[in-house]
Protein backbone atom coordinates (compact mmCIF):
# COMPACT_ATOMS: atom_id res chain seq x y z
CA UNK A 1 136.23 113.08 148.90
CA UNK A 2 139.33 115.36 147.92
CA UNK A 3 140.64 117.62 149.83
CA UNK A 4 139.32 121.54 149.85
CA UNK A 5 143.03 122.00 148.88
CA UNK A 6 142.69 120.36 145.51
CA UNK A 7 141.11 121.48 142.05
CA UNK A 8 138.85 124.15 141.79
CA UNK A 9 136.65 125.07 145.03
CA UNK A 10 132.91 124.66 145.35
CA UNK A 11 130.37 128.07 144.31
CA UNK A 12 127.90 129.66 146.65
CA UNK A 13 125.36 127.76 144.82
CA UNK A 14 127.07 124.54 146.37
CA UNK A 15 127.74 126.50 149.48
CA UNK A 16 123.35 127.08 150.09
CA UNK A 17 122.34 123.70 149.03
CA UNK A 18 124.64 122.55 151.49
CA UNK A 19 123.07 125.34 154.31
CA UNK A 20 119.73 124.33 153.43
CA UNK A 21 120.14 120.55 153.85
CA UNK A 22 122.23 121.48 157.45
CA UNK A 23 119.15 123.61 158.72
CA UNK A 24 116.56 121.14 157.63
CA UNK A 25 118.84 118.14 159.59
CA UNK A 26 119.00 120.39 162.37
CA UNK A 27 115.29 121.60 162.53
CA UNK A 28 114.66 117.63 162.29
CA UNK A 29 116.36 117.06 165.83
CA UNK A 30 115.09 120.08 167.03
CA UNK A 31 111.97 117.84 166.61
CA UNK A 32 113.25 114.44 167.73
CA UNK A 33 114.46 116.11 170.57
CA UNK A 34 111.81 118.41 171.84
CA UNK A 35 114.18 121.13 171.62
CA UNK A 36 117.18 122.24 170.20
CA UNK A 37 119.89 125.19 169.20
CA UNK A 38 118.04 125.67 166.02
CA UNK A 39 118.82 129.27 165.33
CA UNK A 40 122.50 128.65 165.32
CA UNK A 41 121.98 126.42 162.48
CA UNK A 42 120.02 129.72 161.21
CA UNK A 43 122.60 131.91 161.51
CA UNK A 44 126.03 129.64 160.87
CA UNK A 45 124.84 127.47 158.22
CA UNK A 46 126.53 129.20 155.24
CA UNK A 47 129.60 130.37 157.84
CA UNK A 48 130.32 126.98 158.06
CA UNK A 49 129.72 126.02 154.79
CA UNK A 50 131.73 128.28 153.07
CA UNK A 51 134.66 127.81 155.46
CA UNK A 52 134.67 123.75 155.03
CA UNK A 53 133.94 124.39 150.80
CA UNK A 54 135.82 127.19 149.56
CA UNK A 55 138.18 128.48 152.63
CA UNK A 56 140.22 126.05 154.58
CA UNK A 57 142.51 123.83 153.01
CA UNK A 58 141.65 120.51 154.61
CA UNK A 59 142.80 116.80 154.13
CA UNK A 60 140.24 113.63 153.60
CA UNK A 61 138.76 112.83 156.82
CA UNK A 62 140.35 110.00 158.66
CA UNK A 63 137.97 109.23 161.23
CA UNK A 64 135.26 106.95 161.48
CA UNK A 65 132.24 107.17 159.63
CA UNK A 66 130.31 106.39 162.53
CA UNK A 67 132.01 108.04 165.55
CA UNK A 68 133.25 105.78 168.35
CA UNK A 69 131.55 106.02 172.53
CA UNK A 70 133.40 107.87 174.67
CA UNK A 71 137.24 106.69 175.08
CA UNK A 72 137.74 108.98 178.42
CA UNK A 73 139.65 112.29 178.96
CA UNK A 74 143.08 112.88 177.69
CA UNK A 75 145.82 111.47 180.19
CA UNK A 76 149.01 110.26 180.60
CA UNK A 77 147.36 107.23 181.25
CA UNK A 78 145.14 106.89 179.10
CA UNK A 79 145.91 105.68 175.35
CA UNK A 80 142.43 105.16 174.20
CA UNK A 81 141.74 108.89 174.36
CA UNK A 82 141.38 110.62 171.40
CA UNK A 83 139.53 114.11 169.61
CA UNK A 84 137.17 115.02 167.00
CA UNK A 85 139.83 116.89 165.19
CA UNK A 86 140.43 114.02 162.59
CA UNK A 87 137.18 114.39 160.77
CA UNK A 88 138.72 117.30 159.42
CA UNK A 89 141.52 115.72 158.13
CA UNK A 90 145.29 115.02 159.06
CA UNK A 91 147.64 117.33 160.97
CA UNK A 92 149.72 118.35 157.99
CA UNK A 93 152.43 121.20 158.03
CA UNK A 94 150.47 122.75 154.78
CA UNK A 95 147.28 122.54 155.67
CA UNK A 96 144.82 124.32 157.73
CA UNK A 97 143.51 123.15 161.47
CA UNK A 98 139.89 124.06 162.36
CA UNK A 99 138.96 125.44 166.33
CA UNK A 100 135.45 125.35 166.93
CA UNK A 101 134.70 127.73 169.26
CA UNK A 102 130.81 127.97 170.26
CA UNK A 103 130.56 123.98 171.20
CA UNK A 104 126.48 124.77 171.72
CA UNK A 105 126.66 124.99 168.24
CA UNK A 106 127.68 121.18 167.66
CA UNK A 107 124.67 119.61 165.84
CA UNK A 108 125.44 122.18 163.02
CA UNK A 109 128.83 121.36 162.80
CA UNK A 110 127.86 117.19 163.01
CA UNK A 111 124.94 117.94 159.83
CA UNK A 112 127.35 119.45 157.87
CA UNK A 113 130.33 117.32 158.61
CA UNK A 114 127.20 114.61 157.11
CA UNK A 115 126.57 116.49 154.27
CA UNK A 116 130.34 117.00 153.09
CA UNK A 117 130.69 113.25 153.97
CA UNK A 118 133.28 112.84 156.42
CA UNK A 119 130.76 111.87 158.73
CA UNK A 120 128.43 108.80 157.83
CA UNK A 121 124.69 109.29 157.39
CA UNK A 122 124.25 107.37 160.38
CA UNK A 123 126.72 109.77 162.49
CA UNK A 124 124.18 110.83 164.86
CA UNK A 125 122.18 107.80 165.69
CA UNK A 126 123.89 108.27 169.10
CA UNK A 127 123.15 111.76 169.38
CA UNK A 128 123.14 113.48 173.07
CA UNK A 129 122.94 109.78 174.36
CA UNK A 130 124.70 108.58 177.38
CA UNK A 131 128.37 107.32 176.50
CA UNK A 132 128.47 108.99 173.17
CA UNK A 133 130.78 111.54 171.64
CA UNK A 134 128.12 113.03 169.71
CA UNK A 135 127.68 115.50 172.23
CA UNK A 136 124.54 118.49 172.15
CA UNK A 137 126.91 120.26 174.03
CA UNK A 138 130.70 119.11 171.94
CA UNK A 139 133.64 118.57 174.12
CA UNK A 140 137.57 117.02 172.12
CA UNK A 141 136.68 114.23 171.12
CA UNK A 142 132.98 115.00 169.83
CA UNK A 143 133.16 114.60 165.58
CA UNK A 144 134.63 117.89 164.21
CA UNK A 145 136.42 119.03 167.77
CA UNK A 146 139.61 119.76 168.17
CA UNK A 147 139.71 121.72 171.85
CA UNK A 148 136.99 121.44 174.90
CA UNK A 149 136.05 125.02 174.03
CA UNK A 150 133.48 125.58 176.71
CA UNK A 151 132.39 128.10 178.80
CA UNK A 152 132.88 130.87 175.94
CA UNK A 153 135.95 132.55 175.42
CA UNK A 154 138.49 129.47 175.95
CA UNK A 155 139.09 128.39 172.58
CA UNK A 156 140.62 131.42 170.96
CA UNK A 157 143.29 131.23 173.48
CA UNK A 158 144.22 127.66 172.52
CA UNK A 159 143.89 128.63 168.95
CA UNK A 160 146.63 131.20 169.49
CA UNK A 161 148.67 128.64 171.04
CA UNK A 162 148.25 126.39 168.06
CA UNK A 163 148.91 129.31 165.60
CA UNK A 164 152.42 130.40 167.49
CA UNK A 165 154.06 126.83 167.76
CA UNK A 166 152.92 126.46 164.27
CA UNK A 167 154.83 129.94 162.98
CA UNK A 168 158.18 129.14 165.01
CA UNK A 169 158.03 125.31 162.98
CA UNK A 170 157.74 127.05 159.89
CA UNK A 171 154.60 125.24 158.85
CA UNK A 172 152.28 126.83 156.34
CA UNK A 173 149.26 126.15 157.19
CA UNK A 174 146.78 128.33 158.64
CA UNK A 175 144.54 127.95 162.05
CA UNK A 176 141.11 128.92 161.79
CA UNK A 177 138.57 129.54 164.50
CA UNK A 178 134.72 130.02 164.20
CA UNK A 179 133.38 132.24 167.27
CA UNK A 180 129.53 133.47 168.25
CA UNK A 181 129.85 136.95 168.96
CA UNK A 182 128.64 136.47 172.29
CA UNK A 183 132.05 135.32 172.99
CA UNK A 184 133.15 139.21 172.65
CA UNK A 185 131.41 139.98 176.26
CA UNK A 186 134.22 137.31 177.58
CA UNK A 187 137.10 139.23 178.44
CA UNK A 188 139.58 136.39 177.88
CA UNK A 189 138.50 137.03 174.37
CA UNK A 190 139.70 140.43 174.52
CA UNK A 191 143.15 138.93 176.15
CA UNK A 192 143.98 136.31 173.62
CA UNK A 193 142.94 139.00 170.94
CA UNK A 194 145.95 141.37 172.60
CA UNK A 195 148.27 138.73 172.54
CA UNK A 196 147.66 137.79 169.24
CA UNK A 197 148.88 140.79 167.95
CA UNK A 198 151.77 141.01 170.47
CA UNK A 199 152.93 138.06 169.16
CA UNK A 200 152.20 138.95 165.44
CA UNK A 201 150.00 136.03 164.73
CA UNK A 202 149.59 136.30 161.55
CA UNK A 203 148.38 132.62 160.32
CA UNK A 204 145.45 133.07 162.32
CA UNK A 205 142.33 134.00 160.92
CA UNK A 206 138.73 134.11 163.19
CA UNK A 207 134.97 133.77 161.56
CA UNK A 208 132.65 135.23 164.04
CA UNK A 209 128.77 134.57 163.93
CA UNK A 210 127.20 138.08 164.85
CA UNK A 211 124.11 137.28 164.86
CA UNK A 212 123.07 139.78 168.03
CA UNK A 213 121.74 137.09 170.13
CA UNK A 214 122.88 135.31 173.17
CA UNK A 215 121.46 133.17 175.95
CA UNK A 216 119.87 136.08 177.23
CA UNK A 217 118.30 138.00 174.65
CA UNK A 218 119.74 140.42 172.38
CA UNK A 219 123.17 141.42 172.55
CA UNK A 220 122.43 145.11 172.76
CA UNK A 221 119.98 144.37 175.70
CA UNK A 222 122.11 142.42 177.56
CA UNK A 223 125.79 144.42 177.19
CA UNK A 224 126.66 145.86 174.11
CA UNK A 225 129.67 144.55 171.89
CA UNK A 226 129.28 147.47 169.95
CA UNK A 227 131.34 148.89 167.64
CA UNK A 228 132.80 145.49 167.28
CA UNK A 229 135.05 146.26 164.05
CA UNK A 230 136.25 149.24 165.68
CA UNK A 231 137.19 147.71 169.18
CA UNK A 232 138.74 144.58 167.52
CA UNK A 233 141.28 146.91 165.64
CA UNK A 234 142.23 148.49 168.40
CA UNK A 235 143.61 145.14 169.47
CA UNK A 236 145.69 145.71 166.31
CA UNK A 237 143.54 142.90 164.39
CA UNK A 238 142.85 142.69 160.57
CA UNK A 239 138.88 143.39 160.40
CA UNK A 240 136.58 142.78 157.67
CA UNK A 241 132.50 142.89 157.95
CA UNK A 242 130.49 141.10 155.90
CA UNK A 243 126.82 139.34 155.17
CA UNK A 244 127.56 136.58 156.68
CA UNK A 245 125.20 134.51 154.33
CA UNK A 246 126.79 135.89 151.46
CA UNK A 247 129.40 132.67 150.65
CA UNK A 248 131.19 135.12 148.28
CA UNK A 249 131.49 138.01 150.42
CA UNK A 250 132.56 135.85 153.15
CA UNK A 251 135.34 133.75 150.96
CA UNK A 252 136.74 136.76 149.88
CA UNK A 253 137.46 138.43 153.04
CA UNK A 254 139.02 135.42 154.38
CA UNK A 255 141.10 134.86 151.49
CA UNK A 256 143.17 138.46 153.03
CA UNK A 257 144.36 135.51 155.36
CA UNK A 258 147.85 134.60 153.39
CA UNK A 259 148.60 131.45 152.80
CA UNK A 260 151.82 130.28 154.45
CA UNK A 261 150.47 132.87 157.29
CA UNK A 262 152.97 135.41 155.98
CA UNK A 263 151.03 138.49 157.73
CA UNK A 264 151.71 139.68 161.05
CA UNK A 265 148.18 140.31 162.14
CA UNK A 266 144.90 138.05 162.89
CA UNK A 267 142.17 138.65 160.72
CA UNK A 268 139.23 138.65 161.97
CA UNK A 269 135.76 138.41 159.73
CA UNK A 270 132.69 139.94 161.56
CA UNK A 271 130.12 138.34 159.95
CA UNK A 272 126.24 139.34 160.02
CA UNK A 273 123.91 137.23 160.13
CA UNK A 274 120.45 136.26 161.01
CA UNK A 275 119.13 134.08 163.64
CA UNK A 276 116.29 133.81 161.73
CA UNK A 277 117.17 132.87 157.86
CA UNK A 278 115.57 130.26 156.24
CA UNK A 279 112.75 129.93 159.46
CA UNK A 280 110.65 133.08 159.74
CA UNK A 281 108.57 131.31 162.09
CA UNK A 282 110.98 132.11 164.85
CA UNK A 283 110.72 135.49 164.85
CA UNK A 284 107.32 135.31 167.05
CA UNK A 285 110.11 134.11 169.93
CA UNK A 286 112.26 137.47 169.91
CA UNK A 287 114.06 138.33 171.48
CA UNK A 288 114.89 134.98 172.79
CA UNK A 289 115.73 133.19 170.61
CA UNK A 290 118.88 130.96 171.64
CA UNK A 291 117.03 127.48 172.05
CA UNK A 292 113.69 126.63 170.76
CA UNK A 293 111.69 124.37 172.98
CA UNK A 294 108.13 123.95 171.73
CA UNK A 295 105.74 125.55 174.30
CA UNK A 296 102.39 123.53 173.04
CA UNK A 297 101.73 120.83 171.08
CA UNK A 298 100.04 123.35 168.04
CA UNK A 299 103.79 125.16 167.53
CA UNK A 300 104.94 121.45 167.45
CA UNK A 301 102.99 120.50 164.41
CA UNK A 302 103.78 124.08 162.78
CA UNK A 303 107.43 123.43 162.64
CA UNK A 304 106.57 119.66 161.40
CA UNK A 305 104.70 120.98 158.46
CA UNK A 306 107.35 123.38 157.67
CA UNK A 307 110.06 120.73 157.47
CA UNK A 308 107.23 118.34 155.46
CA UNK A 309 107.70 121.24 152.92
CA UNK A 310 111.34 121.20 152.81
CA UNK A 311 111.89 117.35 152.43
CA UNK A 312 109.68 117.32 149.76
CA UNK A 313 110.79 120.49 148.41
CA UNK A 314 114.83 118.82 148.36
CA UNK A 315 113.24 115.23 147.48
CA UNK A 316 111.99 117.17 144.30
CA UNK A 317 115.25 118.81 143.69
CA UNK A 318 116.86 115.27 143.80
CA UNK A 319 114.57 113.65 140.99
CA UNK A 320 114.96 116.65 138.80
CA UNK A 321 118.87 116.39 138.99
CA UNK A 322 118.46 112.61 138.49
CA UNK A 323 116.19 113.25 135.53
CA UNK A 324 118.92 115.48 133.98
CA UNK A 325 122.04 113.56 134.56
CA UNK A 326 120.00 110.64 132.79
């Protein structure tokens, strides 16, 4: 698997086959499971798709394809400890680290860590299991984790932290955080966001999921965020809004982000997006929305058909490419 660094970068074409297959994997443990964050995987799919493909510049994966039990909490004494951050590659000077933010969001991050193969197709055959790093709720050392990020709002801090020792050793590469915009009713948000610009943090760029929904209900229901773009500036922040499941629109924006974080300002990407895309059935839950447990056996079966359709739908796909590479 080379690096996103190397040769020319994946299209959005790449980018929603890959969203597709990470929403059908993660409607499929919504199932297993009884219940499951499956409208994150709705909203973030292509987010996180087009960050991983054609945005961050990311080394081979050195972790285990299958990820190890649970080593214990960092310590002092305690060698065995270790993160999640080496499934996205080595610590380089030149290339980009990855804070994941919204750690509810975790099974997303683990189907498309599968379907970029730096996790093994096994990877989650230990799934929200007792002793096991792959976490529903992600912590360090859970596959593709760099920072225990929860409750909201914690991990932009660290990020900062990262993204200022990494400017005064001269490295080059960038730090990149993905962020729910529920994370904007946080007011430590709001105080790494100042200090960000204080400091002039310019290798720092953040991805945010606005997708209008949080435990709660809607966004606007609960307390307003609103005008985001506007109130994020006045933190003296680069801002860019976007459809967030438009892969070009989105890689574009981010590439404002300079390479060799030569700016003096975050950039920050407000991306919109839908909680619903790709399952329409879940708009009959609105306005809450934020996990999907199946209230009778009859919306069970619905959802079971409708991922039926899609494996046979992408089994199709695969014989037809087969059938044309032969």
């Amino acid at each position: 698997m080379p690096a996103a660094s190397d040769g020319p970068r994946p299209d959005a074409d790449r980018v929603r086959l890959v969203a597709d297959a990470v929403r059908r994997r993660v409607l499929d443990y919504t199932l297993k499971n009884n219940g499951g964050y499956l409208s994150q995987a709705c909203s973030s799919a292509e987010l996180l798709a087009t960050l991983y493909l054609r945005v961050m510049r990311l080394g081979e994966s050195t972790a285990p394809l299958v990820p190890q039990p649970f080593a214990g909490v960092p310590a002092p004494d305690n060698p065995n400890a270790f993160t999640g951050a080496d499934y996205n590659g080595p610590r380089a000077p030149d290339l980009d680290r990855f804070i994941f933010s919204p750690v509810h969001y975790a099974l997303v991050l683990y189907s498309l860590l599968i379907e970029l193969g730096r996790l093994g197709p096994n990877g989650l055959d230990a799934f929200n299991q007792d002793g096991s790093t792959v976490e529903l709720i992600g912590a360090e050392h859970s596959p593709g984790h760099e920072v225990t990020a929860g409750s909201l709002g914690q991990a932009l801090s660290q990020a900062g932290g990262i993204a200022l020792a990494r400017k005064l050793r001269g490295e080059t590469g960038r730090v990149w955080v993905f962020m729910s915009d529920g994370e904007f009713q946080e007011g430590q948000t709001w105080e790494a966001l100042a200090a960000l610009a204080h400091h002039r943090i310019g290798n720092l760029g953040i991805v945010v999921d606005t997708n209008a929904q949080q435990c709660d209900g809607a966004m606007a229901d609960v307390m307003t965020i609103e005008p985001l773009a506007e109130r994020i500036r006045a933190f003296g922040a680069e801002v860019r809004e976007v459809d967030g499941h438009d892969s070009d629109a989105l890689a574009a924006a981010a590439d404002l982000l300079p390479a060799g974080g030569g700016g003096e300002r975050p950039l920050v990407v407000i991306a919109r997006t839908d909680p619903c895309r790709g399952i329409d059935l879940m708009r009959t839950r609105a306005p809450k929305l934020h996990y999907v447990r199946f209230a009778s056996e009859e919306e069970f079966a619905t959802y079971e058909r409708l991922l039926a359709t899609w494996n046979a739908a992408a089994a199709d796909q695969a014989k037809a490419d087969t059938e044309i590479g032969a």
